[in-house]
N, C-alpha and C. Protein backbone atom coordinates (compact mmCIF):
# COMPACT_ATOMS: atom_id res chain seq x y z
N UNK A 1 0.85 -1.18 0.00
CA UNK A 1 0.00 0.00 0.00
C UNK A 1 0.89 1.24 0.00
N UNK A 2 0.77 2.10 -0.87
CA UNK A 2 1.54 3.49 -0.81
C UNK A 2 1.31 4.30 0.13
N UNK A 3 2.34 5.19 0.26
CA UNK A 3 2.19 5.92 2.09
C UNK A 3 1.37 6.67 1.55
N UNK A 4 0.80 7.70 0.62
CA UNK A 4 -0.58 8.32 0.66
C UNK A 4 -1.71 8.25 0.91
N UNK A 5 -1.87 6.75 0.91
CA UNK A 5 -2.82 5.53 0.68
C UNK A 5 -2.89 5.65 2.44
N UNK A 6 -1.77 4.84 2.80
CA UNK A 6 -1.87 4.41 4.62
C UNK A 6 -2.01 5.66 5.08
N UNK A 7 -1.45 7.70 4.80
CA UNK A 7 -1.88 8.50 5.41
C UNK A 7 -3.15 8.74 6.10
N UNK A 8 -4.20 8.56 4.58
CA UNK A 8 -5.87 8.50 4.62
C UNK A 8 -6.53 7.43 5.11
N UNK A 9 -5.83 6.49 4.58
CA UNK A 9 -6.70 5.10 5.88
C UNK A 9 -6.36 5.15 7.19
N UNK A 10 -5.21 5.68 7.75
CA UNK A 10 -5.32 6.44 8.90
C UNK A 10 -5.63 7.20 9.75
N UNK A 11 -6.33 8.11 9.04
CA UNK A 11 -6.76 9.67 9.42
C UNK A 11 -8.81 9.08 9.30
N UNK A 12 -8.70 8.30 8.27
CA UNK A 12 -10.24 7.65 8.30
C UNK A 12 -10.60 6.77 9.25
N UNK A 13 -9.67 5.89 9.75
CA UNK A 13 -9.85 5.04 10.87
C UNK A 13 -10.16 5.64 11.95
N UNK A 14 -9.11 6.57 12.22
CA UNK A 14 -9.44 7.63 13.16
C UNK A 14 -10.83 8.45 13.52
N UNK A 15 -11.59 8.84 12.31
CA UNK A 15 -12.88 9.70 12.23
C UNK A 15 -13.52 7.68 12.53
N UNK A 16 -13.30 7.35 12.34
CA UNK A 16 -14.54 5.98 12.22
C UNK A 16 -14.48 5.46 13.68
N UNK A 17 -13.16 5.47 14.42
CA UNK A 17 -13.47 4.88 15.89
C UNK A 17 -14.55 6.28 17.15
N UNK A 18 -14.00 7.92 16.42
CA UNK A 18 -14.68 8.01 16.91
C UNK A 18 -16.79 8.58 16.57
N UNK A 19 -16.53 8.12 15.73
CA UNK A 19 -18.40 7.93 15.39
C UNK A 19 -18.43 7.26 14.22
N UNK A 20 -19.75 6.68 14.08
CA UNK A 20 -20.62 5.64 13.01
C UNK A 20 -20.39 6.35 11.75
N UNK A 21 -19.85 5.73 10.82
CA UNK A 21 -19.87 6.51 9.61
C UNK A 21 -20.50 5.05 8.65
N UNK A 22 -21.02 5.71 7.20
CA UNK A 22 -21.46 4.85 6.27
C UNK A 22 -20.32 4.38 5.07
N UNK A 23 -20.82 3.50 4.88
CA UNK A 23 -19.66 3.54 3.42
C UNK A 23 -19.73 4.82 2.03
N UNK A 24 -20.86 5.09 1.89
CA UNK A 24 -20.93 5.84 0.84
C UNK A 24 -20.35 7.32 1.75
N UNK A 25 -20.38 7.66 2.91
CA UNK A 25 -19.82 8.50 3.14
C UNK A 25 -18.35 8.58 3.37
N UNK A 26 -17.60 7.59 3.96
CA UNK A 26 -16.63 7.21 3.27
C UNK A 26 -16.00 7.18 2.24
N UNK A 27 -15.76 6.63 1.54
CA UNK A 27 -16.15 6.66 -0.03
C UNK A 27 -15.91 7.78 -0.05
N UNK A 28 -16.72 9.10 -0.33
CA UNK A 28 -16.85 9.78 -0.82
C UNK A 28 -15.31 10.67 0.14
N UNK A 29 -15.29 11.04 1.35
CA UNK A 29 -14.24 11.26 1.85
C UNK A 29 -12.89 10.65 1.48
N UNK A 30 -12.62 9.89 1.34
CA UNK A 30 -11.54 9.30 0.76
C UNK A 30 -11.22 9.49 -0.77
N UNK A 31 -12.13 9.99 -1.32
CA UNK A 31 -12.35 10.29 -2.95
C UNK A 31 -11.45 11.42 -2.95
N UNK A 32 -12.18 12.06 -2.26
CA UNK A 32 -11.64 13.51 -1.89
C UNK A 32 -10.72 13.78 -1.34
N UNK A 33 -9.67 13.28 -0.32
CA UNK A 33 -8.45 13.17 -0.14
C UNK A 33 -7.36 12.54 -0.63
N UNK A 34 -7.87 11.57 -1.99
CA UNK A 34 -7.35 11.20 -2.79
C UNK A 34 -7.11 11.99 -3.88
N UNK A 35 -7.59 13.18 -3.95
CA UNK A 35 -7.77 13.43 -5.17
C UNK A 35 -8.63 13.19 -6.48
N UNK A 36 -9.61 12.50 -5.94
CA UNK A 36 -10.18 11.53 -7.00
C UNK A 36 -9.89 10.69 -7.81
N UNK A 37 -8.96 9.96 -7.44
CA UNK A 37 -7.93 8.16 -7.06
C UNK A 37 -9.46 7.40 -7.29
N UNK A 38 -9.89 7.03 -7.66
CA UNK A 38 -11.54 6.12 -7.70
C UNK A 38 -10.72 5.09 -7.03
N UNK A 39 -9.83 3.90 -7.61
CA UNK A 39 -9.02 2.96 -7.22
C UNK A 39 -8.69 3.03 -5.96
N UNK A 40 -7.89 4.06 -5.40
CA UNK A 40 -7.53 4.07 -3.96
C UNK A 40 -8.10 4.17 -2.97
N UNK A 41 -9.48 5.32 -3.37
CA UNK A 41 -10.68 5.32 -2.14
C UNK A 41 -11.20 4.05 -2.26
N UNK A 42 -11.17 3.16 -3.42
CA UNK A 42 -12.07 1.95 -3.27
C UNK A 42 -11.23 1.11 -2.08
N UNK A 43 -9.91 1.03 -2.55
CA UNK A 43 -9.41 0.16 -1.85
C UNK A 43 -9.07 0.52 0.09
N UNK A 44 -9.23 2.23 0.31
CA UNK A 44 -9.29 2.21 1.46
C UNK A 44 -10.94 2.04 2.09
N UNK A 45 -11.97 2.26 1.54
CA UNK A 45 -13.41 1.57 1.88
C UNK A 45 -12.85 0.01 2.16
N UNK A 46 -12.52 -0.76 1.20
CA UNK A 46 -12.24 -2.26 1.31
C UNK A 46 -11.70 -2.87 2.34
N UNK A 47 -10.19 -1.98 2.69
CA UNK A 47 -9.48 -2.14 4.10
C UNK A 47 -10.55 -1.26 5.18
N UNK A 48 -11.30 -0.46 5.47
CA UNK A 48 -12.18 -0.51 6.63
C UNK A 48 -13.09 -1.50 6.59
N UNK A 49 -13.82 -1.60 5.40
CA UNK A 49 -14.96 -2.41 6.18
C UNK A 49 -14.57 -4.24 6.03
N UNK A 50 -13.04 -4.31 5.64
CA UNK A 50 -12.35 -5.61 6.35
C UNK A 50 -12.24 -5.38 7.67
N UNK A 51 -11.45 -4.43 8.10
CA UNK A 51 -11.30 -4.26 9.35
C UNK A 51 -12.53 -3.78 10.36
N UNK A 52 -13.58 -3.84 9.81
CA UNK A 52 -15.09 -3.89 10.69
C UNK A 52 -14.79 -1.89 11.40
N UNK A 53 -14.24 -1.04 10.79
CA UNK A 53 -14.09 0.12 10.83
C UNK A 53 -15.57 0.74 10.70
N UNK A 54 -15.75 0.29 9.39
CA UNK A 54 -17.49 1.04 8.24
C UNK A 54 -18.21 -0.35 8.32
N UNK A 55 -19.26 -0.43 8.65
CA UNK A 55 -20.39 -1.12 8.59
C UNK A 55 -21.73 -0.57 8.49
N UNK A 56 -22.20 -0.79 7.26
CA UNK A 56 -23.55 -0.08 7.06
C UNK A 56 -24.98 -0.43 8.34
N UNK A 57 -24.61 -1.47 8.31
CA UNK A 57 -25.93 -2.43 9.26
C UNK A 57 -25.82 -1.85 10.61
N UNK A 58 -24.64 -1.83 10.86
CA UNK A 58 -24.21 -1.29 12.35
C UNK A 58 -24.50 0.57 12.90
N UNK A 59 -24.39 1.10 11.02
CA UNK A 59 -24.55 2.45 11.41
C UNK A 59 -25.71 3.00 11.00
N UNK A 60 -26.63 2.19 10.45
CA UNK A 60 -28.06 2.10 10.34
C UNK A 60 -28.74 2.04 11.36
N UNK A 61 -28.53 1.06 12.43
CA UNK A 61 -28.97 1.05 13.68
C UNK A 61 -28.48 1.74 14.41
N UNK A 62 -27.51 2.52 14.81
CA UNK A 62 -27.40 3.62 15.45
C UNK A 62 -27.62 4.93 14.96
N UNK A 63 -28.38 5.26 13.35
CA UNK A 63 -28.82 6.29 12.85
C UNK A 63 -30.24 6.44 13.32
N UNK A 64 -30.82 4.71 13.15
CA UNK A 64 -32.08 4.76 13.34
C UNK A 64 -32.38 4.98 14.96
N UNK A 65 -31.67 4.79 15.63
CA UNK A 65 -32.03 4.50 17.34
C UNK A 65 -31.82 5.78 17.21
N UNK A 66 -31.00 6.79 17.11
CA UNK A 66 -31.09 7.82 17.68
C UNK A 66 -31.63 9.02 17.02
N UNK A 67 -32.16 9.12 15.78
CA UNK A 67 -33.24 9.95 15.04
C UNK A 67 -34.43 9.60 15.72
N UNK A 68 -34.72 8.54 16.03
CA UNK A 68 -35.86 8.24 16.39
C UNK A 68 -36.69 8.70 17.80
N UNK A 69 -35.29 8.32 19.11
CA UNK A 69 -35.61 8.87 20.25
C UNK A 69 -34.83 10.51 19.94
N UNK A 70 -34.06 10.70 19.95
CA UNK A 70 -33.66 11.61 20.12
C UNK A 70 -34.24 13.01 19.41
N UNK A 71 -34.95 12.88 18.32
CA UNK A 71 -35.22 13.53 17.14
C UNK A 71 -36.22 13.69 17.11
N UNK A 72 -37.02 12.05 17.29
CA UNK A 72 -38.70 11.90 17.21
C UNK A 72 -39.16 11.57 15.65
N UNK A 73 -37.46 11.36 14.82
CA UNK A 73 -37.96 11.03 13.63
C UNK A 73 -38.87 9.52 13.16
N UNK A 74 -40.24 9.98 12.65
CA UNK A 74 -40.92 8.07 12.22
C UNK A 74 -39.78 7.37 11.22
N UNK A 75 -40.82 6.02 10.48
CA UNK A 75 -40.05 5.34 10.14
C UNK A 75 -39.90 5.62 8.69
N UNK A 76 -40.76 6.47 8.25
CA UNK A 76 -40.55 7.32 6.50
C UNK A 76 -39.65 7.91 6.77
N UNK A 77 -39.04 8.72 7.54
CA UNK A 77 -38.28 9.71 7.10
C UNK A 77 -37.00 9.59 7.62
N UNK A 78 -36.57 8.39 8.35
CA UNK A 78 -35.54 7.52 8.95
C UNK A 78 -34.94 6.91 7.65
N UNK A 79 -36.00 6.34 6.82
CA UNK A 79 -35.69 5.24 5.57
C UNK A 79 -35.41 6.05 4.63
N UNK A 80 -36.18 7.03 4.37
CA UNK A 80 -35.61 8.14 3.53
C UNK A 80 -34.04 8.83 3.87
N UNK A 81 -34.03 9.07 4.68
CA UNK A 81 -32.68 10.26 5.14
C UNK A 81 -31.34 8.58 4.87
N UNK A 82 -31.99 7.61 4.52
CA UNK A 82 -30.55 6.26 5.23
C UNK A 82 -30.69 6.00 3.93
N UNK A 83 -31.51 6.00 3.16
CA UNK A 83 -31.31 5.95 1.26
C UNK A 83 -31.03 6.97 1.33
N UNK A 84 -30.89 8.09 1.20
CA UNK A 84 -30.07 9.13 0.44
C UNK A 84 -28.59 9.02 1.16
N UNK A 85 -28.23 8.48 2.02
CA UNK A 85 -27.08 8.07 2.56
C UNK A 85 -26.29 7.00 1.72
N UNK A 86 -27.18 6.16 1.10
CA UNK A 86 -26.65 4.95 0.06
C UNK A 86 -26.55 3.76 1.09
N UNK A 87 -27.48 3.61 2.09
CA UNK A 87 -27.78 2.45 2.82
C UNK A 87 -28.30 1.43 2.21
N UNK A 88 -28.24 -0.30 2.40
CA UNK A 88 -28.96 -0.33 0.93
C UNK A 88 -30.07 -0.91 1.66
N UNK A 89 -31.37 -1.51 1.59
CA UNK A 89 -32.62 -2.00 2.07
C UNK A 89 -32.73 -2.44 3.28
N UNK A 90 -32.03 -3.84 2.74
CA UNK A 90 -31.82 -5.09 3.84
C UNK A 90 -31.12 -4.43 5.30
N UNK A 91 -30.79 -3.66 5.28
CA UNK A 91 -29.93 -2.39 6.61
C UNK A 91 -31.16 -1.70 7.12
N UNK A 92 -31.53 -1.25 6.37
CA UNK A 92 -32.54 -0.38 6.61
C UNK A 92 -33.70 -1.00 7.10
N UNK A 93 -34.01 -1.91 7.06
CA UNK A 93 -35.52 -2.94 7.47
C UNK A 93 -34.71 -3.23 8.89
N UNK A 94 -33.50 -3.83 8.51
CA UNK A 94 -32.99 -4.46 9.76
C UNK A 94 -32.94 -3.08 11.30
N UNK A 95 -32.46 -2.28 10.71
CA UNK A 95 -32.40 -0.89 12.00
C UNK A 95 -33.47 -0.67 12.30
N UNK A 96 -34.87 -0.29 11.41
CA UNK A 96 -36.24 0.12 11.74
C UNK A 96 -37.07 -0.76 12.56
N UNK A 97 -36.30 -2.31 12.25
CA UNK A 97 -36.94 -3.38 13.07
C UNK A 97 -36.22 -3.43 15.22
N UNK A 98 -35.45 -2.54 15.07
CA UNK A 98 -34.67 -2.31 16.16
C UNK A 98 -35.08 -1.26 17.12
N UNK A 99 -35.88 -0.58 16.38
CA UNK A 99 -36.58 0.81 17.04
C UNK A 99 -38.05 0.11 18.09
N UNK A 100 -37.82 0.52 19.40
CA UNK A 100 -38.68 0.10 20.51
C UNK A 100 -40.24 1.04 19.73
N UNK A 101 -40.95 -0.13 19.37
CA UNK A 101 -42.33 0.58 19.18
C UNK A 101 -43.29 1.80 20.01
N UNK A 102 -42.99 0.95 21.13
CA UNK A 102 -43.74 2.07 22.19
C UNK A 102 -43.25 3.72 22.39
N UNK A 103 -41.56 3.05 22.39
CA UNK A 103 -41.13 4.10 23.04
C UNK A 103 -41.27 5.42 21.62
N UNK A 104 -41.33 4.98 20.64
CA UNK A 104 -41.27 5.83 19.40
C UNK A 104 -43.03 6.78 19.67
N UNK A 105 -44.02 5.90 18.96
CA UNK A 105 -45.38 6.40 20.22
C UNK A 105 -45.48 7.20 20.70
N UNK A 106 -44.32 6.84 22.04
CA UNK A 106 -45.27 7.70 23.41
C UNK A 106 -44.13 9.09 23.34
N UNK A 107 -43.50 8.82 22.11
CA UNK A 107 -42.67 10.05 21.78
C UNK A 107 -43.08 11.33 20.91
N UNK A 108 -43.97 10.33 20.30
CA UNK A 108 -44.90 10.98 18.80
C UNK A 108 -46.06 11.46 19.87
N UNK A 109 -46.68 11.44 20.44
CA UNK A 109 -47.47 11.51 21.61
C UNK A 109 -47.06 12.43 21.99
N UNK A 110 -46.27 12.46 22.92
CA UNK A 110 -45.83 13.85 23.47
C UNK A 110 -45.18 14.74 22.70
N UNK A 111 -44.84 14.76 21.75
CA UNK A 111 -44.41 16.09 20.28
C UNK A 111 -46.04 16.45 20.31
N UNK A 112 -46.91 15.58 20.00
CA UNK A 112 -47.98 16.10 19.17
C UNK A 112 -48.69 16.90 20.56
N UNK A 113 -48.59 16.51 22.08
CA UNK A 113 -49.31 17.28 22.84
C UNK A 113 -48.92 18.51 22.99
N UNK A 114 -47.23 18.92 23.10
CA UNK A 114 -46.87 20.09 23.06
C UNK A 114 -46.90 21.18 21.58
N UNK A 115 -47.11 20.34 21.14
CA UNK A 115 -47.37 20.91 19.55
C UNK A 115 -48.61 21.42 19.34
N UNK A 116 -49.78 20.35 20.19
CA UNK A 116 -51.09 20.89 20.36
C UNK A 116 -51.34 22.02 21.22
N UNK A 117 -50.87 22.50 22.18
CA UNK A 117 -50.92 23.27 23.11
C UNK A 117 -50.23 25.20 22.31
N UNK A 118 -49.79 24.85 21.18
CA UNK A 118 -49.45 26.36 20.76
C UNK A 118 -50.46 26.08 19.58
N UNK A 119 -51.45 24.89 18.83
CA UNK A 119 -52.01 25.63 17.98
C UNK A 119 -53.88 25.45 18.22
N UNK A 120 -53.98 25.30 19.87
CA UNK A 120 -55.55 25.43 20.26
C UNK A 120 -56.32 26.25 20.04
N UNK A 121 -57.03 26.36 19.56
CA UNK A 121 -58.03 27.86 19.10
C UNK A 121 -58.20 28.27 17.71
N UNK A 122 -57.00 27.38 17.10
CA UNK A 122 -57.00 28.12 15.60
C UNK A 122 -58.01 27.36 14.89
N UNK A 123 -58.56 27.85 13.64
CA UNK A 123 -59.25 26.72 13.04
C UNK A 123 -59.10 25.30 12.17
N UNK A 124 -57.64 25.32 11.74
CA UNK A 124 -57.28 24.89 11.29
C UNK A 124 -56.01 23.74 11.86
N UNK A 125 -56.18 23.89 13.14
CA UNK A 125 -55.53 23.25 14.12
C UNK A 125 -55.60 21.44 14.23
N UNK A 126 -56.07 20.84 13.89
CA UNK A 126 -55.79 19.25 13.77
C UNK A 126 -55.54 19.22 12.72
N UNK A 127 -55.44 19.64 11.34
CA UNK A 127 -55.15 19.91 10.07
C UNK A 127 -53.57 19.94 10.71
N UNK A 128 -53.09 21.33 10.79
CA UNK A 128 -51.86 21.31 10.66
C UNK A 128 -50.74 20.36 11.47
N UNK A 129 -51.57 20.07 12.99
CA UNK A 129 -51.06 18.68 13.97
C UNK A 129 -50.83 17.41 13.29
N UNK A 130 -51.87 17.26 12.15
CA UNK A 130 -51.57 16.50 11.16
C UNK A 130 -50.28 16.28 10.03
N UNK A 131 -50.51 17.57 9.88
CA UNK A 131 -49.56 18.15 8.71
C UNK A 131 -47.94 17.85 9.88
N UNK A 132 -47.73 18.45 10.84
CA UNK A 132 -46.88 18.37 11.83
C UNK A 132 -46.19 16.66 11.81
N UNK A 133 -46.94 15.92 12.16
CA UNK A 133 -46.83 14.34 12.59
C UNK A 133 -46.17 13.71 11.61
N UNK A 134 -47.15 14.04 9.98
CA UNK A 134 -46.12 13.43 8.44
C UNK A 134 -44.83 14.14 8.33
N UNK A 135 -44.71 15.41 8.61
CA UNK A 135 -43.21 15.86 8.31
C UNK A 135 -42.34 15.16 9.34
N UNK A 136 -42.86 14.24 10.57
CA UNK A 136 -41.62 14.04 11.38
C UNK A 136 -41.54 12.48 10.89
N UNK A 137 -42.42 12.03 9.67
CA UNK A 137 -41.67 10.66 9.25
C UNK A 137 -43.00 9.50 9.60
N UNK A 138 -44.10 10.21 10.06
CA UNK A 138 -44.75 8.50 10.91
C UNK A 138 -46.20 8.56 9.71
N UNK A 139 -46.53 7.01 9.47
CA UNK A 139 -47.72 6.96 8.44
C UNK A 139 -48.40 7.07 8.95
N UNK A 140 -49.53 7.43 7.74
CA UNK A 140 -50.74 8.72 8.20
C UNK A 140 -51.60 8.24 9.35
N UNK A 141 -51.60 6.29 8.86
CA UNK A 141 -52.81 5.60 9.85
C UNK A 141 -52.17 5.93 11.88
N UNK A 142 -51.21 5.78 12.07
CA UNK A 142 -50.20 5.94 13.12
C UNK A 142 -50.38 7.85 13.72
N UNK A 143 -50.15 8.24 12.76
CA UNK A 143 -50.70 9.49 12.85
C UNK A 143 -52.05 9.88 13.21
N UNK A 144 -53.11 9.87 12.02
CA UNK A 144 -54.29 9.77 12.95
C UNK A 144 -55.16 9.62 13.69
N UNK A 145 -54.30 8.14 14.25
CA UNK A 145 -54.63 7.65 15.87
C UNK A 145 -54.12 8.62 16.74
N UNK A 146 -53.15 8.87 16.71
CA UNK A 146 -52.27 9.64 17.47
C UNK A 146 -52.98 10.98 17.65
N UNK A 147 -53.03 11.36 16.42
CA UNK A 147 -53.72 13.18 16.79
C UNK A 147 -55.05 12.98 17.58
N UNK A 148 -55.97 11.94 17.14
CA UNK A 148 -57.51 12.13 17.99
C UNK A 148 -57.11 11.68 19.12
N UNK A 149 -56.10 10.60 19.54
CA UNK A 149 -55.67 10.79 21.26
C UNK A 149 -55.17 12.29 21.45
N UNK A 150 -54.48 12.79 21.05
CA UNK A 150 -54.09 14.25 21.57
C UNK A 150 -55.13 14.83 21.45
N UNK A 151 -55.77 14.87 20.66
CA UNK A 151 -56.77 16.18 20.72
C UNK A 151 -58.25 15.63 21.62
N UNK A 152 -58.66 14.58 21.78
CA UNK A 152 -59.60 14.08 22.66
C UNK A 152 -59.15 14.35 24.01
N UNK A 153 -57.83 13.58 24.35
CA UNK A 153 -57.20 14.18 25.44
C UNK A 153 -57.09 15.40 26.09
N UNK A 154 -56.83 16.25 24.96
CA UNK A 154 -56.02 17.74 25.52
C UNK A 154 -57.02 18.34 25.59
């Protein structure tokens, strides 16, 4: 391996122990410190995810666990944001299947109560709570359970 080569698989190993990175983001970093070497970034992707450095599956499930609680992102817009990442399916089913049902819920639940509480009075107010719930990723049926508990509730 040429020392330009071991510089960047070095300096990449480094960004990868300390956080989850993807291959296509990789990839693309290494492209770019290559110069656009296609050959060499391939071959330093190849030596990480030999060396279990880049793993898509692994950083799928820690994209998905923590958009989810942390974020409140559903499971559309989790699967969306991890394809435009270049995740490929089988990753993506596998992480979404990893996400605690409830706890996602009673998360979507409480967004939508505090969310309800600044738009009470308006007329158009379960409309947009609606509108609110699809932009954070969750299907509509999941959603409109959700809003008539908030709004029956509140």
């Amino acid at each position: 391996m040429e020392e330009s080569v071991k510089k960047v698989l070095l300096s990449l190993q480094r960004l990868c122990v300390k956080r989850e990175c993807c291959s296509d983001e990789i990839y693309r970093k290494a492209l770019q410190k290559m110069d656009g070497d296609a050959a060499a970034a391939g071959e330093i992707l190849g030596s990480l995810k030999a060396d279990a450095f880049v793993d898509d599956a692994r950083y799928a499930a820690a994209f998905a666990r923590e958009k989810s609680s942390l974020a409140g992102w559903g499971p559309i817009k989790i699967r969306f944001a991890l394809r435009g990442k270049g995740v490929g399916e089988a990753e993506i089913s596998a992480a979404l299947e990893g996400i605690d049902a409830e706890k996602a819920e009673a998360r979507l639940l409480k967004d939508l109560a505090a969310k309800w509480k600044t738009l009470e009075g308006e007329p158009d107010a379960k409309l947009r709570l609606i509108k609110y719930a699809l932009a954070k990723g969750y299907g509509y049926d999941a959603v409109q359970s959700a809003v008539e508990r908030t709004v029956c509730d509140g």
